[in-house]
Protein backbone atom coordinates (compact mmCIF):
# COMPACT_ATOMS: atom_id res chain seq x y z
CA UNK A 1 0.00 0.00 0.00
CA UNK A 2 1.22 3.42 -0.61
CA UNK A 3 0.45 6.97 -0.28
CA UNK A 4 1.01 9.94 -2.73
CA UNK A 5 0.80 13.76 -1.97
CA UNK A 6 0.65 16.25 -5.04
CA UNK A 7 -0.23 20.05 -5.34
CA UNK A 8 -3.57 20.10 -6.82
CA UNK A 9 -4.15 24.09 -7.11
CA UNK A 10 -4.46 26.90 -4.48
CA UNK A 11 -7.36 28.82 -3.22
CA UNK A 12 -8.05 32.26 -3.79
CA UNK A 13 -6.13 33.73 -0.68
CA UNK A 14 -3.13 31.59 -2.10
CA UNK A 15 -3.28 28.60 0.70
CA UNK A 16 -2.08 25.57 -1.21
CA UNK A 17 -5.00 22.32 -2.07
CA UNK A 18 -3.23 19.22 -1.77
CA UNK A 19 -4.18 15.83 -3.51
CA UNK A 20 -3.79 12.43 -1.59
CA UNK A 21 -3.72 9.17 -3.53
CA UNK A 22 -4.31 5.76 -1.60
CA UNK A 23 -3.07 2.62 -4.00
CA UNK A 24 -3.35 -0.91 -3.29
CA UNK A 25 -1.43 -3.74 -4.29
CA UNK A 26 -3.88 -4.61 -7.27
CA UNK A 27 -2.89 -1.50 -8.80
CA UNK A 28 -6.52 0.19 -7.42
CA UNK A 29 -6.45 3.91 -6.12
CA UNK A 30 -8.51 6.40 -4.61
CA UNK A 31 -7.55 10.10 -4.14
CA UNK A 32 -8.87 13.04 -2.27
CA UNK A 33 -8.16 16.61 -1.77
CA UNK A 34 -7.86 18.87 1.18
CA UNK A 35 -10.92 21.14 -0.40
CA UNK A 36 -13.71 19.80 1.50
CA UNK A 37 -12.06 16.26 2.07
CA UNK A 38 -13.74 15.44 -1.63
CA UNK A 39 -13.04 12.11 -3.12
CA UNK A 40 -12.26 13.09 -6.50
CA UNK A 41 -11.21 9.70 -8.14
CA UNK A 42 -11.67 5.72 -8.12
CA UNK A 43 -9.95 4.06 -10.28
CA UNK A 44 -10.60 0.08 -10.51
CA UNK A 45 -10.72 -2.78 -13.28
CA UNK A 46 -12.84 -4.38 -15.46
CA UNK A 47 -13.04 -8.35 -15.94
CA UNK A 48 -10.28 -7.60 -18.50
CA UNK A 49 -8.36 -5.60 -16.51
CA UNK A 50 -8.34 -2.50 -17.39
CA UNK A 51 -8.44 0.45 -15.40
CA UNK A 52 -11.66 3.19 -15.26
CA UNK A 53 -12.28 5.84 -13.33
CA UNK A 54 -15.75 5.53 -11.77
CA UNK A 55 -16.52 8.66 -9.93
CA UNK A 56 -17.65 11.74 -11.88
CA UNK A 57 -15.72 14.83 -10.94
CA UNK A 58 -13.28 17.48 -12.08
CA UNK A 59 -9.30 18.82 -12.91
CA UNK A 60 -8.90 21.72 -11.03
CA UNK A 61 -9.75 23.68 -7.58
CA UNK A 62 -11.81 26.31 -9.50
CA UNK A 63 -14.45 24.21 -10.29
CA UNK A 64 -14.28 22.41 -6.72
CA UNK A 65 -15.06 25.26 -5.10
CA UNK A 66 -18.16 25.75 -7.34
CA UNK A 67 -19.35 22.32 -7.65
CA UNK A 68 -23.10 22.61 -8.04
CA UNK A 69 -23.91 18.82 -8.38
CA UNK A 70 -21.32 18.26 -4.66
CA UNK A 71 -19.28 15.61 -6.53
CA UNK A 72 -17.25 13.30 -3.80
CA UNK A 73 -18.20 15.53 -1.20
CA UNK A 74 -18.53 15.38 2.62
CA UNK A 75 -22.25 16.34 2.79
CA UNK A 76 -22.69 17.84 6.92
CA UNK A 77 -23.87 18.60 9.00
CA UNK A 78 -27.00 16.89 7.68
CA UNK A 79 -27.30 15.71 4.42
CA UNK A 80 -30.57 15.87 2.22
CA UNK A 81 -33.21 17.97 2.79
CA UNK A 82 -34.95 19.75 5.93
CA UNK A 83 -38.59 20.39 5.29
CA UNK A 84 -39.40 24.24 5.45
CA UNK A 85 -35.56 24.92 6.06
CA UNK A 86 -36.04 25.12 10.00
CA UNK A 87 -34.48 22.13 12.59
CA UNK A 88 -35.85 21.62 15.55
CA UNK A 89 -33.76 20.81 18.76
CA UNK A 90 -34.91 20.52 22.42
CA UNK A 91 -38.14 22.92 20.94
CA UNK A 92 -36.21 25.23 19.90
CA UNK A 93 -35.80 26.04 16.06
CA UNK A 94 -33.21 26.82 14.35
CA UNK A 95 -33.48 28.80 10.85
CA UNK A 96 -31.51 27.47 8.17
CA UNK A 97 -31.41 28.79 4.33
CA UNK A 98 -33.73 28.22 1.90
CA UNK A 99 -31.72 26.92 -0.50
CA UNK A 100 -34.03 23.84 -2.55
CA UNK A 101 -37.37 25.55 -2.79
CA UNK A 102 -38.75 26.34 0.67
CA UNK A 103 -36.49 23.88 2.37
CA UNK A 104 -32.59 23.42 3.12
CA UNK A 105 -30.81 20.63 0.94
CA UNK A 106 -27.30 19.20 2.19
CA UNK A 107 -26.71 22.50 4.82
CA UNK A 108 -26.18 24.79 2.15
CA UNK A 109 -25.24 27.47 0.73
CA UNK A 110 -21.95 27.61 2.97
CA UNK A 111 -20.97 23.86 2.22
CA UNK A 112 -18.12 22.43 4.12
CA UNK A 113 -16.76 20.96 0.64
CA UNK A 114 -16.14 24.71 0.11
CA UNK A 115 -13.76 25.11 2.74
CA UNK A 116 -9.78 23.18 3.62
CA UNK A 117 -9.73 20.78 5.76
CA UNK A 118 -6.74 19.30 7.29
CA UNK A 119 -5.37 15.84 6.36
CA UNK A 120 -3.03 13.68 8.02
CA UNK A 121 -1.94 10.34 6.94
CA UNK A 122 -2.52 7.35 8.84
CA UNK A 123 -2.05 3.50 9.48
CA UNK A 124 -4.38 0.98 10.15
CA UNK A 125 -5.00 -2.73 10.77
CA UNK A 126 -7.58 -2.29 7.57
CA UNK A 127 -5.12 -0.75 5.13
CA UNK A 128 -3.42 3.12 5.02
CA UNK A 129 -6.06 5.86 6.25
CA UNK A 130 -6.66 9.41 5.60
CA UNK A 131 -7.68 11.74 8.44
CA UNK A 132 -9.52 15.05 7.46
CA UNK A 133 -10.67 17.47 10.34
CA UNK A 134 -12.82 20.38 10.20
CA UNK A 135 -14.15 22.60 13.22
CA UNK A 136 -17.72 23.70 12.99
CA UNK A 137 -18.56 26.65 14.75
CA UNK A 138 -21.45 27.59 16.92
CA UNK A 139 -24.16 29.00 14.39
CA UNK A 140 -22.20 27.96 11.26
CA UNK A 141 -24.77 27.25 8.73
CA UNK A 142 -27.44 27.64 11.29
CA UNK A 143 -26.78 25.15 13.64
CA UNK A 144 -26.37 24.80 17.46
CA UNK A 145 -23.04 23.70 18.81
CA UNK A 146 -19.42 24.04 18.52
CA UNK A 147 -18.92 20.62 16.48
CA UNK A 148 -15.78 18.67 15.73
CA UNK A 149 -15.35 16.60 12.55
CA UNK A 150 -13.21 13.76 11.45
CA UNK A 151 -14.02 12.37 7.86
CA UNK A 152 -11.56 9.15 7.10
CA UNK A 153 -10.82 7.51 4.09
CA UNK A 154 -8.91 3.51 4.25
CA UNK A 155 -8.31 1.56 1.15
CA UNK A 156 -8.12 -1.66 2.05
CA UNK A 157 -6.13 -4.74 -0.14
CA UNK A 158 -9.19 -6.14 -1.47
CA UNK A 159 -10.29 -2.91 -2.97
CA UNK A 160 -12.77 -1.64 0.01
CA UNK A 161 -13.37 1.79 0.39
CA UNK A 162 -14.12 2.25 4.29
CA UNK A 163 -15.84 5.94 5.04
CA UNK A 164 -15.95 6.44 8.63
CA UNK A 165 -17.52 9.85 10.16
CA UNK A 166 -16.96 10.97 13.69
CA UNK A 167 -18.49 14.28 14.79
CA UNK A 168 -18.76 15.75 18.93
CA UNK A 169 -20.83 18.70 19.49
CA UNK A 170 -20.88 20.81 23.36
CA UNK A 171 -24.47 21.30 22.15
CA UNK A 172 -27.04 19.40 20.88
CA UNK A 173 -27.41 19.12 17.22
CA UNK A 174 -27.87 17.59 14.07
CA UNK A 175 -25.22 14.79 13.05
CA UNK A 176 -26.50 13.10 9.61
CA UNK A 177 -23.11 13.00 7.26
CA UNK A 178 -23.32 10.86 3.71
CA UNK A 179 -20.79 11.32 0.64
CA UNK A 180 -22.39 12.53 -2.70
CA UNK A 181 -19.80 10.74 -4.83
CA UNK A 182 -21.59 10.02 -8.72
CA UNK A 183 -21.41 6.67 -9.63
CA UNK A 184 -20.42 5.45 -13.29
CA UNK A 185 -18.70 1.61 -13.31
CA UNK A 186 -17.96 2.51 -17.40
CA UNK A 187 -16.48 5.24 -16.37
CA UNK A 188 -16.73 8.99 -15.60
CA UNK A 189 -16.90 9.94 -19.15
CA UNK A 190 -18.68 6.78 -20.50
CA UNK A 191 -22.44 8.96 -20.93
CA UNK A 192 -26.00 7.93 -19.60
CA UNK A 193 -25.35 5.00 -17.09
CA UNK A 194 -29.42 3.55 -17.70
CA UNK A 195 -28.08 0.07 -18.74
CA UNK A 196 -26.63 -0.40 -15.59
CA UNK A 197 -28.10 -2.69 -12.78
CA UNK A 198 -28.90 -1.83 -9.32
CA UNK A 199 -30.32 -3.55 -6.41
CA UNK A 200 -31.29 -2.37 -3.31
CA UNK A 201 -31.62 -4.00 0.06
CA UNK A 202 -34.76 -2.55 0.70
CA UNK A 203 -38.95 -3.72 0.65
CA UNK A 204 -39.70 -0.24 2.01
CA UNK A 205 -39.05 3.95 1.09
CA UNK A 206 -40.41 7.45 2.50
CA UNK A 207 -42.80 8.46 0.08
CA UNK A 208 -42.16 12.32 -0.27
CA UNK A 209 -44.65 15.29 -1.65
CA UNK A 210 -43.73 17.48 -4.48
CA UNK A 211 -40.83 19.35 -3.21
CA UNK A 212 -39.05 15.94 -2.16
CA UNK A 213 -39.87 15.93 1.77
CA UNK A 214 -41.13 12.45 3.07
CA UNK A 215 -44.84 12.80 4.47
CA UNK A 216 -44.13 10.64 7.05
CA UNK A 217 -45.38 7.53 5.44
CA UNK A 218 -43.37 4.45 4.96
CA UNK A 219 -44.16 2.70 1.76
CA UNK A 220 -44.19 -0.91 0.45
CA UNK A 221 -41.72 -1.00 -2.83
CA UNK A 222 -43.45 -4.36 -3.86
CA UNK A 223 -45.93 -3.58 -7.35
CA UNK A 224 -44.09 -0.30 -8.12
CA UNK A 225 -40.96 0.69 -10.01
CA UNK A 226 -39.21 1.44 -6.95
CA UNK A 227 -38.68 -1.73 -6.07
CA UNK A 228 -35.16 -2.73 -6.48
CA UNK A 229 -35.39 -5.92 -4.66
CA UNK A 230 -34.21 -7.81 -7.79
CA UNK A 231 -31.14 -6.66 -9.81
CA UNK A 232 -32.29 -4.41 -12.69
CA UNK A 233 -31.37 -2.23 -15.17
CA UNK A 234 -31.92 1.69 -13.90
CA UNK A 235 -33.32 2.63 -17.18
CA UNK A 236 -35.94 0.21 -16.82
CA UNK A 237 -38.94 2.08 -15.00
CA UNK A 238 -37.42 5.56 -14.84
CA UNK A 239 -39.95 6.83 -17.12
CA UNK A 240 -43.32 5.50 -15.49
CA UNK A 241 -45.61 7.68 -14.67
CA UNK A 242 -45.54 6.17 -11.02
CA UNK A 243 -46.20 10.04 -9.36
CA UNK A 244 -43.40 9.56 -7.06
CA UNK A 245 -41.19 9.37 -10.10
CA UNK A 246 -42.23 12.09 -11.71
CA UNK A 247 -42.22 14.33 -8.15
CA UNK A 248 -38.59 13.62 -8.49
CA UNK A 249 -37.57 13.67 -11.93
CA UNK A 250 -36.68 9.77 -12.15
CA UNK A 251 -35.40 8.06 -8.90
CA UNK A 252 -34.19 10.50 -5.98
CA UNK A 253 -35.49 8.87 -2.88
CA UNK A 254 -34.61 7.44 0.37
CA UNK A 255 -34.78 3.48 0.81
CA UNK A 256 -35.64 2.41 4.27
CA UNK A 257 -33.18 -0.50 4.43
CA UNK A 258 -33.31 -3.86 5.47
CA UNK A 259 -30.93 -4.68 8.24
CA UNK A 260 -30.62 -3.99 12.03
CA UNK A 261 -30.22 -0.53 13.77
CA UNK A 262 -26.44 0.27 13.64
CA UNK A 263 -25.02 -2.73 12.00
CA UNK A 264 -22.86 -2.29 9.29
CA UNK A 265 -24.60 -4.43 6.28
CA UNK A 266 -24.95 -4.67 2.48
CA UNK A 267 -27.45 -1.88 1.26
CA UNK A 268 -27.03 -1.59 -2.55
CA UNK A 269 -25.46 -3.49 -5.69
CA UNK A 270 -24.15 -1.76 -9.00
CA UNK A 271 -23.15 -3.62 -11.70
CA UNK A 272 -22.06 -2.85 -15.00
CA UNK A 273 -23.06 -5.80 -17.21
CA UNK A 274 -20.53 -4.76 -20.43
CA UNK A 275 -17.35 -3.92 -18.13
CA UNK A 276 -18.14 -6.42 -15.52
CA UNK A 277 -17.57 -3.40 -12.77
CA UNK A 278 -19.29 -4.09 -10.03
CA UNK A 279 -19.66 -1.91 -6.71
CA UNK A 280 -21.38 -2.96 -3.56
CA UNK A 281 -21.92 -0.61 -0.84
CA UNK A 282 -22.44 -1.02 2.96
CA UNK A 283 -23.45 1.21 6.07
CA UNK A 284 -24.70 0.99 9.52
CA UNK A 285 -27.23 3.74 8.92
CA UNK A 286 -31.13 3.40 8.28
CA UNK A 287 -31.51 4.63 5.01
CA UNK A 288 -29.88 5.61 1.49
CA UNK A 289 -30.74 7.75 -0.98
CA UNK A 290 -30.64 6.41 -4.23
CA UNK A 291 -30.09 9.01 -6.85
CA UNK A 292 -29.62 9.09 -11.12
CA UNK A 293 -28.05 12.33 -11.61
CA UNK A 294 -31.65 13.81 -12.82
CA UNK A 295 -30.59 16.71 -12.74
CA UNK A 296 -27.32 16.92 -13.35
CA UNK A 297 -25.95 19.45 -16.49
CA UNK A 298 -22.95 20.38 -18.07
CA UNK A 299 -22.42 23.23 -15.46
CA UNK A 300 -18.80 22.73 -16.27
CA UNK A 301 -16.17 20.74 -18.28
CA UNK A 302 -15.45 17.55 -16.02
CA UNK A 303 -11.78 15.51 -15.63
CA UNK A 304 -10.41 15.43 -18.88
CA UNK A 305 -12.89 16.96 -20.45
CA UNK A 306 -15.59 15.19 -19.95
CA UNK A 307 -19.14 16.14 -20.49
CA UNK A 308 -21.72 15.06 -17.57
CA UNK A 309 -25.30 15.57 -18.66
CA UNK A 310 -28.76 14.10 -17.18
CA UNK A 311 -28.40 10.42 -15.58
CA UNK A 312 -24.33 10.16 -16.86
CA UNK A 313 -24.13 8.32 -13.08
CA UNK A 314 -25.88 7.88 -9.81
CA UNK A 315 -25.52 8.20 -6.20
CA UNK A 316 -25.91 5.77 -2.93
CA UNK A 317 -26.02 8.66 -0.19
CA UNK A 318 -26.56 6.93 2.83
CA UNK A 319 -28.28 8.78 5.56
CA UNK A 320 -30.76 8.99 8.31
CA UNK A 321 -33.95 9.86 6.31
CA UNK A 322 -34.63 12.92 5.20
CA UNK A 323 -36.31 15.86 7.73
CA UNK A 324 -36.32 13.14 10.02
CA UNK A 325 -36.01 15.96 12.72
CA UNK A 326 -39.51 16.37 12.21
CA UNK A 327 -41.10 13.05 11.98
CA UNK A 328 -40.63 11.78 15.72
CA UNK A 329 -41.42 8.10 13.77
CA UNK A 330 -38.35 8.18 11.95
CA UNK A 331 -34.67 7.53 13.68
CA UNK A 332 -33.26 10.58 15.23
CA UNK A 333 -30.15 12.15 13.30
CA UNK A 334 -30.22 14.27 16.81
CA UNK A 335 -26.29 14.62 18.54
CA UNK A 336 -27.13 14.84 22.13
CA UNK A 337 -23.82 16.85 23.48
CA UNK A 338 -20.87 15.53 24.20
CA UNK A 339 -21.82 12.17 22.88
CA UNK A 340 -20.54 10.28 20.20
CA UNK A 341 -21.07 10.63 16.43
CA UNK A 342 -19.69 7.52 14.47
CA UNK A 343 -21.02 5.57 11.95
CA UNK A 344 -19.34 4.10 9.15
CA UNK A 345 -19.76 3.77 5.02
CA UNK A 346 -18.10 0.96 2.90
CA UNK A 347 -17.69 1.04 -1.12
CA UNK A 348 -16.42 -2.36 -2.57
CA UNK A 349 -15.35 -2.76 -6.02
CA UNK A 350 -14.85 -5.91 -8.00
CA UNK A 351 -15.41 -7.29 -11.74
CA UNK A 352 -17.55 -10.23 -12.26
C-alpha cells in the first residue's frame, strides 16, 4: 500500500490544495483533496483488466469550489433535505437557508466541501487511512453547537473503500453526514449510465410530496418501479408515470433498508453488465438515498474533459432519512452533546 501527496491548485487567498492518492497492491487507487475532504477519483478494473475511473468529478480547484452537483463531497452537518428549512432541537428552532425551494438541501449554501480541511496520513490494521478534520462553529450554517469533525478515508487490499464519520458537538445538534460521490462503473466519461443494474436492500421507502420531503409515510416497494429488490437495469422504469417518479424527476429517494439498527450491512449493488464493474456498498445507517443524476448538467467541463449531462451516473447517499427531525417516527439524526457521532460507510469494487 502506498500513499502519494501532489499540489492540486491553491485557493483564492493563495493557501495551497493538496491531492492524496491511496493505492493498493492490485494496482486500485482512490484520491482526495484537502478542499472539502472530496473524493475526487476511483480508479478500478474491469473483468479484463483494465483500469476506469468511476466517480464523476473534475481537474482543477476552480471548479471544486463551485461544484453545483457536490461531486465526492462530505455532505454535513446533515445531508438531504430539511422540510421548510427550519431544525428543531430541544423545541427550539433553528433557521436554516432556503436553498431547494422552501427547504434546506445538504446544509447549504456555505458547504463544508467549500472550505480546507486538514489531512493527516494514517495507518491501520484495515489498510493506510486518511484523516480530514474540520471545526464547525457555533451557528455555522445555522446550527447549534461548537462541532468537531473527522471524515476518514482507508483503502483496504481487497479494494474496500471504508468511510468512517466521527463528529462531537458541546451542544445538541444535528449529526447526519453521507458522501455525494456520482457513480459510473464505465467510467466517468462513458455517458448515460441507464443500462446499468442496481439492487437495493430494501422492501420499504419514505414516500415524499412534491418538493421531495417524506410525508411521514413508509411505503411498500413491492408492485411499483421502486422496487429494487431484484437486480435491474436503472433505465428500466425511470420513465413510469408512477407520481413519485415524476415528483422527483426519475429516482431520488430514500430506501428504508433492510438490516438492524447500527449494524454495518450490504445496502445496494451496482453492476455494469458490459465492463463487468461491479460496486457494492455497505453502512450501519437506516436509510440511502438512491439518486440518477436527474438533474445533473454540463455546469462545467469535467476531468479530462468530460461532459456530464442528465443520468451520466448515480448516487448511494446513505443517511438517516430525510427531515427526520420532524417526523418523531423516523430515527433521530439528533447529537445529544458531548456524545458520540460515528457511523461508518463501505464502497467495494470488483469485476464479475
Amino acid at each position: 500500500m502506498a500513499v502519494q501527496k501532489e499540489h492540486f491548485g491553491n485557493m483564492p487567498d493563495g493557501q495551497e490544495v493538496f491531492k492524496y492518492t491511496l493505492t493498493n497492491k492490485e494496482g486500485v487507487s482512490a484520491s482526495f483533496i484537502t478542499l472539502g475532504a472530496v473524493w475526487v477519483s476511483m480508479a478500478v478494473p474491469d473483468r479484463e483488466g483494465r483500469m476506469a475511473d468511476v466517480v464523476l468529478g473534475y481537474d482543477d480547484v476552480e471548479s471544486y469550489l463551485q461544484n453545483p452537483a457536490h461531486f465526492g463531497a462530505p455532505i454535513g452537518r446533515n445531508a438531504n433535505r430539511i422540510g421548510g428549512a427550519v431544525i428543531t432541537i430541544d423545541g427550539v428552532d433553528y433557521k436554516l437557508a432556503a436553498n431547494n425551494g422552501p427547504n434546506n438541501l445538504h446544509s447549504g449554501p456555505d458547504l463544508y466541501h467549500a472550505r480546507l480541511w486538514e489531512c493527516r496520513e494514517a495507518d491501520s490494521a484495515e489498510g493506510d487511512r486518511l484523516d480530514f478534520f474540520l471545526e464547525s462553529p457555533d451557528g455555522d450554517q445555522g446550527y447549534p453547537g461548537n462541532a468537531k469533525i473527522c471524515v476518514s478515508y482507508t483503502l483496504t487490499e481487497d479494494s474496500r473503500l471504508l468511510l468512517d464519520y466521527h463528529m462531537v458537538s458541546d451542544k445538541d445538534t444535528v449529526a447526519n453526514f453521507t458522501n455525494h460521490s456520482y457513480f459510473n462503473l464505465a467510467g466517468h466519461d462513458s455517458g448515460e449510465a441507464l443500462d446499468q443494474e442496481v439492487w437495493l436492500n430494501a422492501s420499504a421507502y419514505t414516500q415524499a410530496d412534491a418538493v421531495s420531503i417524506p410525508t411521514g409515510e413508509i411505503v411498500p416497494v413491492a408492485g411499483t418501479p421502486m422496487d429494487f429488490t431484484q437486480m435491474k437495469p436503472i433505465g428500466r422504469d425511470i420513465e413510469d408515470s408512477f407520481e413519485d417518479l415524476r415528483f422527483g424527476n426519475g429516482f431520488d429517494h430514500n430506501w428504508v433498508l433492510d438490516h438492524a439498527p447500527g449494524v454495518l450491512s450490504l445496502a445496494a449493488r451496482a453492476r455494469d453488465p458490459k465492463s463487468g464493474r461491479t460496486m457494492e456498498t455497505y453502512t450501519d445507517l437506516p436509510g440511502v438515498q438512491f439518486y440518477t443524476a436527474n438533474g445533473l448538467k454540463d455546469f462545467m467541463p469535467g476531468k479530462g474533459g468530460a461532459h456530464y449531462g442528465r443520468r451520466h451516473a448515480y448516487c448511494f447517499e446513505t443517511q438517516y432519512y430525510p427531515d427526520a427531525c420532524h417526523k418523531p417516527q423516523f430515527p433521530s439524526p439528533i447529537l445529544k452533546a458531548g456524545e458520540e457521532y460515528k457511523t461508518r460507510t463501505v464502497y467495494r469494487f470488483y469485476a464479475e
